[in-house]
Each structure stands twice: as structure tokens, then as C-alpha cells.
C-alpha atoms as a PDB file:
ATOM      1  CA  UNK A   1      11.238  15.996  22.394  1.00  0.00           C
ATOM      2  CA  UNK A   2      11.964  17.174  18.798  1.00  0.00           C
ATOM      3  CA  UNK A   3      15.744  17.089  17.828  1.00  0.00           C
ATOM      4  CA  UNK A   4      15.744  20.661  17.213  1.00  0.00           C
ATOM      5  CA  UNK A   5      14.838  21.617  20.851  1.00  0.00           C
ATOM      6  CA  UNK A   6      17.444  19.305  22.050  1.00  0.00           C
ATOM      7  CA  UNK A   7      19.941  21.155  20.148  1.00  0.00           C
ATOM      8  CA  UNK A   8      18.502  24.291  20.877  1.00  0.00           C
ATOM      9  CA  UNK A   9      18.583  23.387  24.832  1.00  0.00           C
ATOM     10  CA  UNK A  10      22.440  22.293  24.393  1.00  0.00           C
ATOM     11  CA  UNK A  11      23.317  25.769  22.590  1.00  0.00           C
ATOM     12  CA  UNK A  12      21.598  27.459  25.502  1.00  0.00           C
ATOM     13  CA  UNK A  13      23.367  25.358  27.715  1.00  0.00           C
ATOM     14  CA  UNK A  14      26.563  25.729  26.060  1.00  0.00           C
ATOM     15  CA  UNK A  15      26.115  29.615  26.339  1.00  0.00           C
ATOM     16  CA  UNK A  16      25.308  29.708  29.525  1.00  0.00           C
ATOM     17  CA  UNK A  17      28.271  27.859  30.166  1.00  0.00           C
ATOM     18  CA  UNK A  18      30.691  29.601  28.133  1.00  0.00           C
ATOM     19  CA  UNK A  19      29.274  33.033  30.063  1.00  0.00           C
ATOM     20  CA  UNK A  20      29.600  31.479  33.127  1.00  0.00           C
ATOM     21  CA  UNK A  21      33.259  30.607  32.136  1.00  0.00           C
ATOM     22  CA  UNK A  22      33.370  34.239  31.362  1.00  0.00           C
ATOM     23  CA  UNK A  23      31.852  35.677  34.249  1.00  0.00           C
ATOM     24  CA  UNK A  24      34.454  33.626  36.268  1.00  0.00           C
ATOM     25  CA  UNK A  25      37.390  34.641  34.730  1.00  0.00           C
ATOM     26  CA  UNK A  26      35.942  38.364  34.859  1.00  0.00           C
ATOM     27  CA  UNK A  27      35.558  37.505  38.811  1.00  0.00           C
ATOM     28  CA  UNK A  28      38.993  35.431  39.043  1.00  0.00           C
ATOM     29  CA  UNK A  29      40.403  38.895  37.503  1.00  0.00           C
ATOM     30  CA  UNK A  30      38.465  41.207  39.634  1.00  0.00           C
ATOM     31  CA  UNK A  31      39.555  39.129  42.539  1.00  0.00           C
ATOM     32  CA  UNK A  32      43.171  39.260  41.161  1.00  0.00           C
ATOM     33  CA  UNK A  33      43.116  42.961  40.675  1.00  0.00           C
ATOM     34  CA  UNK A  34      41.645  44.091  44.189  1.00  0.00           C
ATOM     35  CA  UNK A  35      43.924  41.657  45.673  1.00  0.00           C
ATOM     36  CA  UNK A  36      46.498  43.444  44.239  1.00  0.00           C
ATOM     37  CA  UNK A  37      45.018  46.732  45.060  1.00  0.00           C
ATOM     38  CA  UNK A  38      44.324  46.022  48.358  1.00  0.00           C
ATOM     39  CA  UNK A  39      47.929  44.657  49.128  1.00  0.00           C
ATOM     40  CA  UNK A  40      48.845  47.975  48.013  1.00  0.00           C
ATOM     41  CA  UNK A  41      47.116  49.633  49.851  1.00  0.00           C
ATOM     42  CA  UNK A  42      48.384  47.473  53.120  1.00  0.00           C
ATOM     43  CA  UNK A  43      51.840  48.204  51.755  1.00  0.00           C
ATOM     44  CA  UNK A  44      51.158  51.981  51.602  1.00  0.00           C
ATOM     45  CA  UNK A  45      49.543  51.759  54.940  1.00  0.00           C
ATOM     46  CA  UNK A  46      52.628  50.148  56.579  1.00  0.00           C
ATOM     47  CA  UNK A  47      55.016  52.544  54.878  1.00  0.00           C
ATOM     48  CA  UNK A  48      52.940  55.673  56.133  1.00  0.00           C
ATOM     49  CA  UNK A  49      52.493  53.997  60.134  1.00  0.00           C
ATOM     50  CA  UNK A  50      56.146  53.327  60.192  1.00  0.00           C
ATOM     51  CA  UNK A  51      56.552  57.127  58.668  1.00  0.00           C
ATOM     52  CA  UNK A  52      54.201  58.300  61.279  1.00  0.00           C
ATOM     53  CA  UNK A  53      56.122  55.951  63.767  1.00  0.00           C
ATOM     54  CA  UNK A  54      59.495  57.417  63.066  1.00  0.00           C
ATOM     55  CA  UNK A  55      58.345  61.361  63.091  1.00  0.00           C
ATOM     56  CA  UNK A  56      56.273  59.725  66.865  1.00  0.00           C
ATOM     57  CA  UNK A  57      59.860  58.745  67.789  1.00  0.00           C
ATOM     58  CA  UNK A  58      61.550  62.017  66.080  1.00  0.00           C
ATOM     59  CA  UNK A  59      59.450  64.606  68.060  1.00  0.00           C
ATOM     60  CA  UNK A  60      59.817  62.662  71.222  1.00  0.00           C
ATOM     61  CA  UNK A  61      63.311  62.774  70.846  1.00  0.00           C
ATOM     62  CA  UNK A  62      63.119  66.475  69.924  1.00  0.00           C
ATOM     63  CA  UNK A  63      60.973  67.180  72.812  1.00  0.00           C
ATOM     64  CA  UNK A  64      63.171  65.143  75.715  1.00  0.00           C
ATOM     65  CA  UNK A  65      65.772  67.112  74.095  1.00  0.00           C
ATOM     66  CA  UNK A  66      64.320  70.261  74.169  1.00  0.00           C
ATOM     67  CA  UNK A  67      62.972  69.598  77.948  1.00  0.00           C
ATOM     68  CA  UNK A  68      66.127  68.109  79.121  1.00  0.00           C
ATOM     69  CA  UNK A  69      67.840  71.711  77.149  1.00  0.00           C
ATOM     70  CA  UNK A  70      65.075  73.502  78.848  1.00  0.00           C
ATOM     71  CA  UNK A  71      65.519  72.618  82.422  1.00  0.00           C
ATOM     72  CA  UNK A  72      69.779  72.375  82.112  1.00  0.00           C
ATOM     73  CA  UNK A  73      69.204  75.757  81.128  1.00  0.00           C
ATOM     74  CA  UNK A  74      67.077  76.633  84.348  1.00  0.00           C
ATOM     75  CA  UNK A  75      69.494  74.849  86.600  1.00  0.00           C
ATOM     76  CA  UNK A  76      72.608  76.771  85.133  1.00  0.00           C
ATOM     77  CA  UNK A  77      71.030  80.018  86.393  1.00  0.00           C
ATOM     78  CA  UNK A  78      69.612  78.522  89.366  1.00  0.00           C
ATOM     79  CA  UNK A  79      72.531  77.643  90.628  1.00  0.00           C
ATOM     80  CA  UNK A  80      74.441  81.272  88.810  1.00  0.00           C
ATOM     81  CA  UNK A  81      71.694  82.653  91.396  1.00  0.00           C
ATOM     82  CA  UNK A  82      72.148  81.010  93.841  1.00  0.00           C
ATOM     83  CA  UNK A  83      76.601  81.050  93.651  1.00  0.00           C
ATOM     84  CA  UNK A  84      76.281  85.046  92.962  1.00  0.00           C
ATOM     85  CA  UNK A  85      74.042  85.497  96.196  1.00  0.00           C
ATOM     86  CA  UNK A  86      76.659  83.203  97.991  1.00  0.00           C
ATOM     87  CA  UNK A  87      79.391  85.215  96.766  1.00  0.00           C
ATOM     88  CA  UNK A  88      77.671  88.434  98.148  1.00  0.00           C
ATOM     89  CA  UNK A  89      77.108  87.178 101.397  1.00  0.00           C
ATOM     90  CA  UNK A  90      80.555  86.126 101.692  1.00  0.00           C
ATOM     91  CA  UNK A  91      81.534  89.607 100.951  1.00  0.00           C
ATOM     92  CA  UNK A  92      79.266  91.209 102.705  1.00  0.00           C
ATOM     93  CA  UNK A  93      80.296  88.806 105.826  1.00  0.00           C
ATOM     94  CA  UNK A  94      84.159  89.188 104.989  1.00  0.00           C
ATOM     95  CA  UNK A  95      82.889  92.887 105.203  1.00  0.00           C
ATOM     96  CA  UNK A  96      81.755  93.009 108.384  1.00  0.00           C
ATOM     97  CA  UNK A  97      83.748  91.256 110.061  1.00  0.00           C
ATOM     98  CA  UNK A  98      86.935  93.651 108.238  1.00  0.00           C
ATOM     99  CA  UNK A  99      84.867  96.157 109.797  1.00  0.00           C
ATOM    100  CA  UNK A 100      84.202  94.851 113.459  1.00  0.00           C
ATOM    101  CA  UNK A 101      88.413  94.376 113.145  1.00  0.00           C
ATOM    102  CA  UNK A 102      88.876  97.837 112.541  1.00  0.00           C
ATOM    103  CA  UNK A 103      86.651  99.194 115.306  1.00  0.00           C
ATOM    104  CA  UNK A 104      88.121  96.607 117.874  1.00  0.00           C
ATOM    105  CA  UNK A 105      91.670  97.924 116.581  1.00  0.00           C
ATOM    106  CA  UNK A 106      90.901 101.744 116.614  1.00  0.00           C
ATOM    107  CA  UNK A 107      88.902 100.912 120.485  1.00  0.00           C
ATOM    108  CA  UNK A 108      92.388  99.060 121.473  1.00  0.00           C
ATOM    109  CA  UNK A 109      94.458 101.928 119.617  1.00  0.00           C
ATOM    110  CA  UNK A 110      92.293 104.512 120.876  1.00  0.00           C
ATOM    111  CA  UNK A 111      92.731 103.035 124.659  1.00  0.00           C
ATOM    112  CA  UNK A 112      96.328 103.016 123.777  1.00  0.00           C
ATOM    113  CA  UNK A 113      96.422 106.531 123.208  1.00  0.00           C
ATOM    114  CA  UNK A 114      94.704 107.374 125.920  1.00  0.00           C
ATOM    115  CA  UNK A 115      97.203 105.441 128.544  1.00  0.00           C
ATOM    116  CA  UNK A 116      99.889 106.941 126.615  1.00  0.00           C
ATOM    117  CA  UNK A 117      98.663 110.682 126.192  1.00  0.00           C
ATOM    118  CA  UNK A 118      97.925 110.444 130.257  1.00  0.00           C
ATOM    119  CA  UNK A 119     101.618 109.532 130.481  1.00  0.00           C
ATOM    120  CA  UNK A 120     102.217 112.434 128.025  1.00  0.00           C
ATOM    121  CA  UNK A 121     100.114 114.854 129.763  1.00  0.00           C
ATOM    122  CA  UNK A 122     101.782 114.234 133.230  1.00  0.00           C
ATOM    123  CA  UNK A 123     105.614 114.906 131.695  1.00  0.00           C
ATOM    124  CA  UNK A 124     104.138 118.459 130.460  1.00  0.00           C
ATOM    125  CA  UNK A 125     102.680 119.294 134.018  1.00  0.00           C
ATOM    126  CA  UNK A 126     106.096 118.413 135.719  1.00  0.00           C
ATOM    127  CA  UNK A 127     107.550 120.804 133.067  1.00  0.00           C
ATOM    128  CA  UNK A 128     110.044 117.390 132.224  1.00  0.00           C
ATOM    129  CA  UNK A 129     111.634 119.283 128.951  1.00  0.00           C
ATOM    130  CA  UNK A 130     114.011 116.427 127.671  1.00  0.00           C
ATOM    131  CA  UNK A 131     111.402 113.703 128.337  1.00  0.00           C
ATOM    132  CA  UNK A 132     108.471 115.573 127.045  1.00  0.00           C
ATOM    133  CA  UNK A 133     110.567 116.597 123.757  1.00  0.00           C
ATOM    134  CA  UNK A 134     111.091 112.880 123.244  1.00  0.00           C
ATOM    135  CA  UNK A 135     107.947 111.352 124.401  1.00  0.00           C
ATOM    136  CA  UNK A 136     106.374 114.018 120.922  1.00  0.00           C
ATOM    137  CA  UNK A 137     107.853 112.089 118.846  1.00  0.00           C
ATOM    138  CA  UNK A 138     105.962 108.577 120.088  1.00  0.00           C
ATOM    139  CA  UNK A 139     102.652 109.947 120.979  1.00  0.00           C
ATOM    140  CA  UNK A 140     102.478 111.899 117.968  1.00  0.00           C
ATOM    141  CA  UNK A 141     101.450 108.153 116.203  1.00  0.00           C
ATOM    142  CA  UNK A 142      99.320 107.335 118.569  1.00  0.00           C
ATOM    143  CA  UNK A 143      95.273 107.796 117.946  1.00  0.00           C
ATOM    144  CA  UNK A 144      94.763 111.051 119.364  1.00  0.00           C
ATOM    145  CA  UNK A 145      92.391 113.846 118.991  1.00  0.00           C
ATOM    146  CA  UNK A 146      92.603 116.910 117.041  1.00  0.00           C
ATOM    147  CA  UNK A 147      92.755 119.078 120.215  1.00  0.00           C
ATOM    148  CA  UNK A 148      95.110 116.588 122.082  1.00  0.00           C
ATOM    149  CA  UNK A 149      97.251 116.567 118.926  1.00  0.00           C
ATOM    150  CA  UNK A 150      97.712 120.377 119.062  1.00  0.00           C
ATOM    151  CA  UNK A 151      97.667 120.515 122.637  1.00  0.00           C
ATOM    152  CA  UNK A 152     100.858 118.074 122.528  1.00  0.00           C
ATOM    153  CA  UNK A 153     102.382 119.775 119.763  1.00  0.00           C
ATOM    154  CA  UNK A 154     102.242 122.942 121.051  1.00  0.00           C
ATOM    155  CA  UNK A 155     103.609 121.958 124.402  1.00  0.00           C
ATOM    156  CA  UNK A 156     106.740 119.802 122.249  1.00  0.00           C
ATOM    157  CA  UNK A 157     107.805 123.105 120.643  1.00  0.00           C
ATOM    158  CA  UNK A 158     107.285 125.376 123.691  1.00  0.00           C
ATOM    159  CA  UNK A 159     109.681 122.898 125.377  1.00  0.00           C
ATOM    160  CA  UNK A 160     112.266 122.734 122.647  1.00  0.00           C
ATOM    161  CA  UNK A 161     112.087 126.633 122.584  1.00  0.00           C
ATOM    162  CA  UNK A 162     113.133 126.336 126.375  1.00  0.00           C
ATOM    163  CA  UNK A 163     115.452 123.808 126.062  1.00  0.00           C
ATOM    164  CA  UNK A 164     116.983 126.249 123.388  1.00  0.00           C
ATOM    165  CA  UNK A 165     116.973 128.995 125.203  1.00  0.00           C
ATOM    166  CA  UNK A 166     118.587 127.216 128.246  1.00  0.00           C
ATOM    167  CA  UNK A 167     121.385 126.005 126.430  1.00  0.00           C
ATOM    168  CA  UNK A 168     122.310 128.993 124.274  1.00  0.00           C
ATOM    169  CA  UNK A 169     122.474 130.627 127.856  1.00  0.00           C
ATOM    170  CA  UNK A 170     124.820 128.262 129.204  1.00  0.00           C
ATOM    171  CA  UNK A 171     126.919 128.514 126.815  1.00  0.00           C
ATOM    172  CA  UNK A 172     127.127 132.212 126.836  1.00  0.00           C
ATOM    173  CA  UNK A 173     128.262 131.531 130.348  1.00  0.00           C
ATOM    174  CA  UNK A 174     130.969 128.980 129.089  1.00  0.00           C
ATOM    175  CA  UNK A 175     132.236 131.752 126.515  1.00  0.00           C
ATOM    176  CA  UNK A 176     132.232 134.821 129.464  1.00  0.00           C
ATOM    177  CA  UNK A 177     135.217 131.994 131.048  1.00  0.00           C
ATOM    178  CA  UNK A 178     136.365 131.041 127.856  1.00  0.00           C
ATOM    179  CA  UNK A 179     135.584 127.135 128.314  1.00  0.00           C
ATOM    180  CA  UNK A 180     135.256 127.139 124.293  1.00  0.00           C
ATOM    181  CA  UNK A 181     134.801 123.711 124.496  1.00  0.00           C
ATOM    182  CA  UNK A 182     131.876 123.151 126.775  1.00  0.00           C
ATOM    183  CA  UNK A 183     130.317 126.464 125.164  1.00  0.00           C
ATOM    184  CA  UNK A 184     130.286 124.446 121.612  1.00  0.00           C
ATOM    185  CA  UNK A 185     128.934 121.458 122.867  1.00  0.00           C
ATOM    186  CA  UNK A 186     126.021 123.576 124.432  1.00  0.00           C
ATOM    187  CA  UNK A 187     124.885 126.224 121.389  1.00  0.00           C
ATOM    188  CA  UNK A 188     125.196 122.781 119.462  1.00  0.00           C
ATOM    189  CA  UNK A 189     122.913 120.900 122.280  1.00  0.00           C
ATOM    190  CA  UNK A 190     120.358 124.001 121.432  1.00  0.00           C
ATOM    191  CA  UNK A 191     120.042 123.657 117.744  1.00  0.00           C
ATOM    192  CA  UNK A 192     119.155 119.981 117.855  1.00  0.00           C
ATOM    193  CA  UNK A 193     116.140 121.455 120.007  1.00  0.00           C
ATOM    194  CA  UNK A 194     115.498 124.263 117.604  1.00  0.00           C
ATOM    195  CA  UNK A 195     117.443 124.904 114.092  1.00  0.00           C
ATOM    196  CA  UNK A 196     115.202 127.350 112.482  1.00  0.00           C
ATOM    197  CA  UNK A 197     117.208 129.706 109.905  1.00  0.00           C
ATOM    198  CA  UNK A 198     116.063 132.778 111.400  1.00  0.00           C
ATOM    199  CA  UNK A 199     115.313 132.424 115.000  1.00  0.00           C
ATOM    200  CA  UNK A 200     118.788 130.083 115.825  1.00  0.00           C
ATOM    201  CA  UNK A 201     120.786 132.879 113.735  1.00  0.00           C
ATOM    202  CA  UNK A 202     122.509 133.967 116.700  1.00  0.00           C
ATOM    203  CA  UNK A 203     123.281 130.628 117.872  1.00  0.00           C
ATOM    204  CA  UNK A 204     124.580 129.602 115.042  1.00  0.00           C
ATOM    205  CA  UNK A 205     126.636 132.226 114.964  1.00  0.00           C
ATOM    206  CA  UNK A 206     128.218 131.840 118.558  1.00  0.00           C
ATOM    207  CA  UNK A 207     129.079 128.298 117.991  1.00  0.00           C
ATOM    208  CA  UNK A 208     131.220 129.360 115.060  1.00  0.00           C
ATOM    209  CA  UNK A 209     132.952 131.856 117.075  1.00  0.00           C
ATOM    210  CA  UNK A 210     132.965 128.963 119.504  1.00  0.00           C
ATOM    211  CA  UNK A 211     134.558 126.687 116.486  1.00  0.00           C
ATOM    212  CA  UNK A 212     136.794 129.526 115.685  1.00  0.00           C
ATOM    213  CA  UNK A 213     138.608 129.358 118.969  1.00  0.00           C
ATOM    214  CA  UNK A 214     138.599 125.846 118.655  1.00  0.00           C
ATOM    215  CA  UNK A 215     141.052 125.968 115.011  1.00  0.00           C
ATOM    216  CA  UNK A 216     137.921 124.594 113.914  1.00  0.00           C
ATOM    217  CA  UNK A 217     137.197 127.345 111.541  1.00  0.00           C
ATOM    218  CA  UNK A 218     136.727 124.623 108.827  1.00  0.00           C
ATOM    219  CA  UNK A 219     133.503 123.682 110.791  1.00  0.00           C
ATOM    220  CA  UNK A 220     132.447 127.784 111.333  1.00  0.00           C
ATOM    221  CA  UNK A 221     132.581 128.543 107.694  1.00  0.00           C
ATOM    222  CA  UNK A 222     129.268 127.155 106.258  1.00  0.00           C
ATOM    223  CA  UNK A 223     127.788 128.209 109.139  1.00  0.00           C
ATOM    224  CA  UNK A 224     128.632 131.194 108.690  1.00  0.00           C
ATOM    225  CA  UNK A 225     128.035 131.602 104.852  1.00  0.00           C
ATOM    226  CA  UNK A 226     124.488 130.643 105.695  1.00  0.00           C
ATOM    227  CA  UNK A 227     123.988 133.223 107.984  1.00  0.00           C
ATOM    228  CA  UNK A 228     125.338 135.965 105.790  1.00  0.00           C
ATOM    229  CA  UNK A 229     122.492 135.135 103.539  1.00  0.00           C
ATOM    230  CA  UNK A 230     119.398 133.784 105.741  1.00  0.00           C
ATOM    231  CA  UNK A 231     119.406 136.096 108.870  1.00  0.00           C
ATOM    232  CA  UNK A 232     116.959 138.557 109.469  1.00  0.00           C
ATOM    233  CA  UNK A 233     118.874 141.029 111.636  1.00  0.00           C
ATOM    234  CA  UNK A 234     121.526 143.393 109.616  1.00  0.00           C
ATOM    235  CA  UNK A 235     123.664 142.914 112.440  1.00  0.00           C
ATOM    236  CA  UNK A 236     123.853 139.351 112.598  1.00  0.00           C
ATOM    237  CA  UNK A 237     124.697 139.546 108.845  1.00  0.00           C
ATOM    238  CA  UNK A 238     127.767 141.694 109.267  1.00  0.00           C
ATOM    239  CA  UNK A 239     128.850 139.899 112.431  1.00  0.00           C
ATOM    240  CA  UNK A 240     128.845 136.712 110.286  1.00  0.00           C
ATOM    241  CA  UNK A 241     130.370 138.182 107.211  1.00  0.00           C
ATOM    242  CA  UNK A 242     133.023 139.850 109.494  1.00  0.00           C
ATOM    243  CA  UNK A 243     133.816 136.178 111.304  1.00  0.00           C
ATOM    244  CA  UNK A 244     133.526 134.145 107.711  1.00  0.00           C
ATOM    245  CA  UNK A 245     136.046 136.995 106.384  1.00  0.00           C
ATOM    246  CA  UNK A 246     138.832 136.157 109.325  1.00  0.00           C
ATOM    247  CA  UNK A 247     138.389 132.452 109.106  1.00  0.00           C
ATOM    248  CA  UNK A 248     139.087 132.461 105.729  1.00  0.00           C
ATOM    249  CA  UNK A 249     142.128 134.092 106.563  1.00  0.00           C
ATOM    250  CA  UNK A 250     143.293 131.740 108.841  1.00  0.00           C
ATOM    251  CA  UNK A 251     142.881 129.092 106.676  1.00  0.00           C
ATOM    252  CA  UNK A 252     144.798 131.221 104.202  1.00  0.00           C
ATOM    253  CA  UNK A 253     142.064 131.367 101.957  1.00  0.00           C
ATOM    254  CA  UNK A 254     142.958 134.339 100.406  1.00  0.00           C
ATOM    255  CA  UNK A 255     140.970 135.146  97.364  1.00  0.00           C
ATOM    256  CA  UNK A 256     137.906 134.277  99.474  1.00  0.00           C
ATOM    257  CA  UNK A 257     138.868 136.764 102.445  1.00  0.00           C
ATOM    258  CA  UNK A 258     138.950 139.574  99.754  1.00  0.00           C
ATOM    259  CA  UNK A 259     135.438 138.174  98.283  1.00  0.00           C
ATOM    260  CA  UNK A 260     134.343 138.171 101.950  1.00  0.00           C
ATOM    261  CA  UNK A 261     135.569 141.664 102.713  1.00  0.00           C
ATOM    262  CA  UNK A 262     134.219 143.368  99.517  1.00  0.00           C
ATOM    263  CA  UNK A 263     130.883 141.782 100.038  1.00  0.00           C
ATOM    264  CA  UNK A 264     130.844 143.205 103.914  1.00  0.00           C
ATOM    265  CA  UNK A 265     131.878 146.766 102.820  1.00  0.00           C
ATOM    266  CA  UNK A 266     129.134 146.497  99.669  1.00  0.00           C
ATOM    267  CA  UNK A 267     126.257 145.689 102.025  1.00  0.00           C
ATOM    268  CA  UNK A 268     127.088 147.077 104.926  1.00  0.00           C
ATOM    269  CA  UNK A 269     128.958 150.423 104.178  1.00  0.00           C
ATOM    270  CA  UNK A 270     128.080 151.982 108.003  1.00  0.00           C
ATOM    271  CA  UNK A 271     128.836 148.717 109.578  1.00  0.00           C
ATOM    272  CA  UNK A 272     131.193 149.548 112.321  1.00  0.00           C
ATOM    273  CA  UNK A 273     133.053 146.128 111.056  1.00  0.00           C
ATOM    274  CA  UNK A 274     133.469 148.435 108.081  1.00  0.00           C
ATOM    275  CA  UNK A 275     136.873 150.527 108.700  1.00  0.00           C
ATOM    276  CA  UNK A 276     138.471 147.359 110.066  1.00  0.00           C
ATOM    277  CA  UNK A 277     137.208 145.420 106.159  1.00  0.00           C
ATOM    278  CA  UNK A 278     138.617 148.330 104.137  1.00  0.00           C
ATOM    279  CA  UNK A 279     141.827 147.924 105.793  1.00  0.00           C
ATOM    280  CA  UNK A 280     142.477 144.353 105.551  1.00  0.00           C
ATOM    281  CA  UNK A 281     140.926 144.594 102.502  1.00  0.00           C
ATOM    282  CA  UNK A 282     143.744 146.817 101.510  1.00  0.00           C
ATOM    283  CA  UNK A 283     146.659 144.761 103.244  1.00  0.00           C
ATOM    284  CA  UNK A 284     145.992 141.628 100.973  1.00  0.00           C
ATOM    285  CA  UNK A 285     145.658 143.284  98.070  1.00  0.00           C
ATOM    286  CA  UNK A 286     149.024 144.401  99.201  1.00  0.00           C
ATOM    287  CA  UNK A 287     150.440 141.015 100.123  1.00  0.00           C
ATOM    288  CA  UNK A 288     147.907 138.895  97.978  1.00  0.00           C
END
């Protein structure tokens, strides 16, 4: 073989192996450079599936929270529900059973009433006054009806009107025999039954006479005073100005038996106490 193809062979050779040498580092560099790459990548990849990881664990957090919120909050008004209906039923049992009290009470009262306005009833048909005025005043709280109410009460006052009456009478009788005493104690016995200003008037104005008697005149004068000015019958008025006007002078009230006087002769200028005021009216402006 001729020198010059030898050579030639050895440059191609040489080439060859010099672009091989290239071609290897190109590859060792390629290799380097998608090694790197691709551990990039992994690193990228790790960093984004912990990411994804953490937002997994963040939302499941989130959402036991949320559930856990969810149902605490259904439970809370469960059980408001369920305590509020309690509640009611308790009332509404408390209720009835406040109720089925009160009816056994008003049955028991109402029984009550019954026994006692029996007991009531048979007092007003034996015409027992005292007892029957002082039985009112218990059965009158008792349960009763409208009608036995008025029924009672009507029969209470038509009793104290008779027991009144009776009294006043008796002592009338005790006055006719002068047993002042006695005749007090009775007109007072009939106005504790009946001490109206109009209708016991008259009473009134015997027990001061009665007092009177008595050197009680102390005790006559505001009864008297009162009739002067409440009474309905012109007589009793003058009567009672004419009785104030001589207890006053007993008690040597003298400036008052002139007022008295005056006043009797004003009002009641025909009175046939009239003469008799003018002239003692007269004699203590003489000695007075």
C-alpha cells in the first residue's frame, strides 16, 4: 500500500476519532443536561405532590371541621327542640293539674257551702234572729249562688230590721218606767243591728234622752249634733236641736247653748220647741 494512502487512512482515522471524541462529549453533555433537567423536574414534581398533599390534608381538615360545625349545629337545635317541647309539656301538665286543683277545691268548697247554706237556711225558717244575723256574716264567704247570696242577704237585713225594731220597743217600755238604764242598753242593742243615718234617727235620738237622764249628756251630744243635720223628719231635727241645746246647758256650755238655740229658732221658727228657745235664749244672754 502506497505511503500516501496509509497516511490518508490514519487522517481518516484520526477524524473519525476526534468526532467520535466529539460526539461523546456532545452525548456526555446531553446526558449531563437532561439529567439535570429531569432531576428538576422530579424536584418540581415532589414540591407540587407534597403541595397537593398539604391542600388533600387542608380541605379534609376544613371539611371534618365544617361537618363536625355542621352537625353541632343540628344537635344544638335538636335538643333547643326538643328542651322547648319539654318545657311546654311541663307547663301544660303543671297546667292541668293547677286546674284539676281548682275544680276539686271549688267541688269541696262548693259542698261546703252547700252543708253550710242548709244550716243557714234552717236558722231563717225557725225565724232564729240573733243566730241568723251572725251566721250572714260566715256564709256570706262561702261558695254560694247568686240567688242563694241574695236570698241570704235579704233574709240577714230583714232580721236585723226586726231585731231593731224589737229592741227600740223595749226600750220605749224601759223609758214609760223610767229604767233609764236598761232603756240605753236596749236603743244601743238596736243600732248595732241597724245604724243607718236616716232610718235609726229616732233611736238615736231616744238613747240620748236615755244618756241625758243618765248625766251622760257628754255621750248624747254628738249624737245629737248628727241628727240635727242627717235626719229626714223636721221633727226629729228640732227634737234633737231642742235636747243638744239643754245638754249643753248642763254641761254649762254656754256659748254653744245660745249657738244651739239660735240655730233651732232660724230653722224651725213654728217649732212648738220655739217659744221655750226664744226664752232661754233670752235668759243667757241675760246671765251669759
Amino acid at each position: 500500500m502506497p505511503m500516501h494512502d496509509v497516511d490518508e487512512e490514519l487522517r481518516d482515522i484520526k477524524r473519525e476519532i476526534i468526532e467520535s471524541r466529539g460526539l461523546v462529549i456532545k452525548t456526555n453533555n446531553l446526558t449531563n443536561a437532561l439529567s439535570a433537567d429531569v432531576k428538576s423536574i422530579a424536584k418540581r414534581q415532589q414540591t407540587y405532590e407534597r403541595r397537593i398533599s398539604w391542600n388533600s390534608a387542608t380541605a379534609y381538615v376544613v371539611f371534618v371541621v365544617i361537618a363536625f360545625a355542621t352537625l353541632k349545629f343540628a344537635w344544638d337545635a335538636r335538643v333547643d327542640a326538643i328542651k322547648a317541647e319539654t318545657e311546654q309539656k311541663s307547663a301544660e301538665n303543671e297546667r292541668l293539674r293547677k286546674e284539676a286543683r281548682e275544680a276539686q277545691k271549688r267541688e269541696e268548697d262548693r259542698d261546703h257551702a252547700e252543708a253550710k247554706a242548709a244550716q243557714f237556711y234552717e236558722l231563717v225558717r225557725q225565724g232564729k234572729r240573733v243566730d241568723l244575723v251572725e251566721g250572714y256574716e260566715s256564709i256570706k264567704r262561702e261558695a254560694l249562688t247568686k240567688t242563694e247570696q241574695e236570698l241570704f242577704s235579704d233574709a240577714a237585713e230583714k232580721a236585723r230590721a226586726e231585731l231593731a225594731e224589737i229592741f227600740y220597743e223595749q226600750g220605749l217600755e224601759k223609758v214609760r218606767v223610767q229604767r233609764w238604764q236598761e232603756a240605753a242598753t236596749s236603743f244601743e242593742d238596736s243600732l248595732k243591728y241597724k245604724d243607718e243615718p236616716a232610718s235609726a234617727a229616732r233611736v238615736k235620738l231616744a238613747l240620748a234622752r236615755a244618756y241625758r237622764h243618765l248625766s251622760r249628756q257628754k255621750d248624747a251630744v254628738p249624737l245629737l249634733e248628727a241628727i240635727s243635720e242627717t235626719a229626714i223628719e223636721k221633727e226629729e231635727q228640732d227634737d234633737a236641736l231642742d235636747e243638744l241645746a239643754w245638754c249643753e246647758m248642763e254641761l254649762e256650755s254656754w256659748n254653744d247653748a245660745k249657738t244651739t238655740w239660735r240655730t233651732l229658732i232660724r230653722r224651725f221658727p213654728d217649732s212648738h220647741f220655739a217659744g221655750e228657745a226664744r226664752m232661754q235664749l233670752a235668759s243667757l244672754n241675760l246671765l251669759h
